[in-house]
Protein backbone atom coordinates (compact mmCIF):
# COMPACT_ATOMS: atom_id res chain seq x y z
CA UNK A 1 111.81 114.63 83.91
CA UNK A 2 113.04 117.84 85.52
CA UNK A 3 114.60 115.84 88.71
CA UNK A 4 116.82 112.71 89.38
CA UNK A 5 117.31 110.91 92.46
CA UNK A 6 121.45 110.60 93.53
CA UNK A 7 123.27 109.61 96.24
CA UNK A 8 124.57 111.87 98.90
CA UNK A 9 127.59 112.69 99.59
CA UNK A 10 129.85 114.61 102.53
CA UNK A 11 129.55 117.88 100.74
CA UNK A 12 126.02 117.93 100.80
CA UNK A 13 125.77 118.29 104.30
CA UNK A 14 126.07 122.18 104.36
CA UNK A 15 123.33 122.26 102.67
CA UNK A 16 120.81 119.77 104.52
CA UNK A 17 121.81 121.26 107.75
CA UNK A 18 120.88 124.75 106.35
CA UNK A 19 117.16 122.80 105.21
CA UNK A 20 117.06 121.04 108.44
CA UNK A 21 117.35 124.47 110.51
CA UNK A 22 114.40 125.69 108.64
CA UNK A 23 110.49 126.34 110.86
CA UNK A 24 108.84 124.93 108.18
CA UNK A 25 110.68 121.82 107.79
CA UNK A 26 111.26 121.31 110.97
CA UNK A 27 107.24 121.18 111.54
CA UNK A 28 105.84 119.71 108.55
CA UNK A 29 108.50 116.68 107.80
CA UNK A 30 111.12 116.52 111.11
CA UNK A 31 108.96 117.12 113.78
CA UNK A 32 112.03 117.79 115.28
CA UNK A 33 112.00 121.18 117.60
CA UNK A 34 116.09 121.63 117.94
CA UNK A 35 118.48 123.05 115.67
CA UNK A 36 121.03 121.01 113.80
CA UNK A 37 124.69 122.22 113.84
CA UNK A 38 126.87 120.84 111.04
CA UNK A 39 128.76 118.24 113.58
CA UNK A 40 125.34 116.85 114.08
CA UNK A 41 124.47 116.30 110.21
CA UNK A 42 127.77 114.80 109.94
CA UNK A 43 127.55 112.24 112.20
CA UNK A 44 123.73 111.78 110.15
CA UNK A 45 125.70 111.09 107.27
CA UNK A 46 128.32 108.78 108.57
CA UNK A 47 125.39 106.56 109.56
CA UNK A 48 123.58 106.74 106.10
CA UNK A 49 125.69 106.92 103.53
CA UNK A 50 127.18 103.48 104.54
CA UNK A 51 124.19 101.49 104.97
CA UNK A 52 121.34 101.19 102.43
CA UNK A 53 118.93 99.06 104.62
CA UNK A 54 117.13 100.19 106.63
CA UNK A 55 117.14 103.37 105.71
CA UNK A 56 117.59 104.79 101.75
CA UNK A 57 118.29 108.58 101.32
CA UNK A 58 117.68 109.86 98.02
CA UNK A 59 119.60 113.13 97.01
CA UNK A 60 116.71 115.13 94.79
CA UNK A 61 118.19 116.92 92.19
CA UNK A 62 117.32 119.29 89.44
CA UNK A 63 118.36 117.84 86.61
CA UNK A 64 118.87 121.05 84.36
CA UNK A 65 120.41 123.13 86.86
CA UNK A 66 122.36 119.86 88.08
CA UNK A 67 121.92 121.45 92.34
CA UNK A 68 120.48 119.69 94.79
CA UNK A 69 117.23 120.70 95.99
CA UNK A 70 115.46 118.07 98.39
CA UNK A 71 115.61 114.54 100.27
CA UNK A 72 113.65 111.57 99.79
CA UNK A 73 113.60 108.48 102.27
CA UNK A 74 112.53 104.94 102.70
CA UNK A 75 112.98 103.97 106.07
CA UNK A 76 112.10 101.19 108.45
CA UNK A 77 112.78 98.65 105.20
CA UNK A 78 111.72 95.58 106.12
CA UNK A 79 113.17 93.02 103.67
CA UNK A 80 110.68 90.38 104.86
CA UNK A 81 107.46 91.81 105.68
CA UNK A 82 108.58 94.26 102.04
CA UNK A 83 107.59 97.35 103.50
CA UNK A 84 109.23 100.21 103.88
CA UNK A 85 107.81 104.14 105.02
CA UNK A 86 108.29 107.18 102.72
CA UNK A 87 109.11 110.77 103.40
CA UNK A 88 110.02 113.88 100.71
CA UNK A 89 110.66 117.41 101.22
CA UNK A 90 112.11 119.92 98.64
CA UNK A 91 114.40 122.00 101.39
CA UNK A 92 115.51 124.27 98.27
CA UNK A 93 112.85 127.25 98.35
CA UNK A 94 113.24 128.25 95.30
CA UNK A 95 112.35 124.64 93.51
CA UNK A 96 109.55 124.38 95.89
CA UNK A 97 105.35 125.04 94.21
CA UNK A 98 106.77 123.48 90.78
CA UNK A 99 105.67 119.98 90.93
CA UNK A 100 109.03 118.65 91.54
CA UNK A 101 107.39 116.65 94.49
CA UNK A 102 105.42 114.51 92.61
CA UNK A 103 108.71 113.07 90.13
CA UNK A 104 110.72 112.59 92.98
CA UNK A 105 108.10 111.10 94.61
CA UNK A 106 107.38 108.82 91.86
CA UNK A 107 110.70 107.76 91.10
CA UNK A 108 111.14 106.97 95.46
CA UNK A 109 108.39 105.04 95.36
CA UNK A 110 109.24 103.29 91.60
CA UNK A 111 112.73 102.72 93.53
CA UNK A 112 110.97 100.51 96.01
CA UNK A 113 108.69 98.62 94.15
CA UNK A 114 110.83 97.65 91.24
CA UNK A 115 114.21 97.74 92.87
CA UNK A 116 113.69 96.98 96.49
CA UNK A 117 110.55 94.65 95.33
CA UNK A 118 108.28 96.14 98.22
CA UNK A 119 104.62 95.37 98.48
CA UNK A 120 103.43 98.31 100.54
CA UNK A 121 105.02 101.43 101.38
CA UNK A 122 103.25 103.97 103.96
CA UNK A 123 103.61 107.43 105.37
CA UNK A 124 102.53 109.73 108.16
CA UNK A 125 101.03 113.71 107.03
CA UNK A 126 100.15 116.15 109.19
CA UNK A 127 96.39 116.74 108.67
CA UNK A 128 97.09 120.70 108.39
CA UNK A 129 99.45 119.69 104.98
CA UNK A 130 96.81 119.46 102.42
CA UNK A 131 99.43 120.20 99.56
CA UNK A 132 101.20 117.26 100.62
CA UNK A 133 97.63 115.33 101.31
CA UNK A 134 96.82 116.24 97.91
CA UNK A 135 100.32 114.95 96.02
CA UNK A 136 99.96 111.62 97.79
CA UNK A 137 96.62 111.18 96.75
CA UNK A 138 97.35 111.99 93.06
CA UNK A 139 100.51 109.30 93.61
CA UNK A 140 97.97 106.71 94.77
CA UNK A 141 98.45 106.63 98.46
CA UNK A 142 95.02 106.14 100.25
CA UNK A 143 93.98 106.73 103.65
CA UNK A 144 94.06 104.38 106.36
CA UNK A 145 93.50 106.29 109.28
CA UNK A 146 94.09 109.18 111.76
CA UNK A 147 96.59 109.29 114.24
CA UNK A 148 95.51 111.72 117.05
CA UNK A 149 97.60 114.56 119.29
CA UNK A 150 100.64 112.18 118.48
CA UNK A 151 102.86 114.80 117.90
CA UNK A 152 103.91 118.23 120.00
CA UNK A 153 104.84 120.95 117.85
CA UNK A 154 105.00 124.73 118.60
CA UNK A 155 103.07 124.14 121.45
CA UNK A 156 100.35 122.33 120.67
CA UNK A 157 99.55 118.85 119.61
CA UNK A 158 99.36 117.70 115.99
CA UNK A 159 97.24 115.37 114.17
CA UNK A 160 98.98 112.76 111.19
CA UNK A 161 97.27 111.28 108.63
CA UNK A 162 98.50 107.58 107.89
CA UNK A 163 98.64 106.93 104.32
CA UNK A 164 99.69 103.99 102.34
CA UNK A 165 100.49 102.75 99.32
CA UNK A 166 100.43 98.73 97.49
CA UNK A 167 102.29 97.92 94.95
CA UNK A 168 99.14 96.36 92.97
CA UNK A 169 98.04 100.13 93.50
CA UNK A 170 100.94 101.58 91.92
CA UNK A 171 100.07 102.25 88.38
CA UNK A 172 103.02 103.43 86.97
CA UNK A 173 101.94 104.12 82.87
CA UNK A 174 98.68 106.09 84.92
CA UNK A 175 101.30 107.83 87.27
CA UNK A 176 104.22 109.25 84.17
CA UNK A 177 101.25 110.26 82.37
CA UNK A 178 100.23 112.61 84.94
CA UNK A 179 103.64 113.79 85.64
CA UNK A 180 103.87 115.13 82.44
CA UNK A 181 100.75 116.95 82.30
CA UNK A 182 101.56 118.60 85.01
């Protein structure tokens, strides 16, 4: 595997502020239209790095050149109902177009099924992302329906895509043997 999923720490935060600040993140995976400042991301990481539940934030990193390079979340955990909602992004450009997605998203969503014992985990794409459409397809995550003009970015409304994915679905031997075709 070229990637690993850590834990964050303080000194990451220069770093996921400079990702955060970026147009393209902020459109594609924030949805968020104001900049971050560094006081901001701090207080961020007060709140996550001492609570697992109900959010998890995964530190992606490359495992050869040992730098972080991404995020990966579950949030809204629910312990009971075992759900949970996914999100990735590689804020790193130069790791981004390498297939880096798909391990870290595999190993996420292997987190939460085997560790977390979730049955269904489920995310929200824009419709206009079809290289992100296209990884969680090839991860298993199917289609459940359209969520129309609920978001406001750059001036105009957005379409997302809700996806999910079952842990009966999850075929992990299927999944690793893709990953390292790729």
């Amino acid at each position: 595997m070229k990637t690993h999923l850590r834990a964050l720490t303080f000194d990451d935060a220069s770093n996921t502020v400079e990702w955060n600040n970026q147009q393209e993140i902020k459109e594609f995976y924030s949805s968020h239209p104001f900049f971050v400042n560094i006081e901001n991301e701090k207080k961020w990481y007060e709140k996550i790095l001492y609570s697992n539940i109900p959010t998890s934030v995964f530190g992606i990193e490359h495992t050869k050149d040992k730098l972080l390079i991404g995020l990966s979340f579950l949030t809204s955990i629910d312990i009971i109902h075992r759900t949970a909602e996914f999100a990735i992004y590689i804020g790193d450009n130069k790791y981004r177009g390498m297939g880096l997605s798909k391990e870290a998203t595999f190993l996420t969503i292997d987190f939460g099924f085997t560790n977390l014992g979730l049955h269904r985990i489920s995310l929200r794409v824009s419709d206009n992302n079809q290289t992100a459409i296209h990884l969680y397809e090839k991860c298993g995550f199917k289609t459940e329906g359209l969520l129309r003009e609920c978001y406001f970015i750059n001036g105009k409304y957005v379409n997302k895509i809700q996806m999910s994915l079952l842990q009966n679905e999850f075929d992990r031997v299927n999944l690793l043997n893709i990953l390292s075709l790729d």
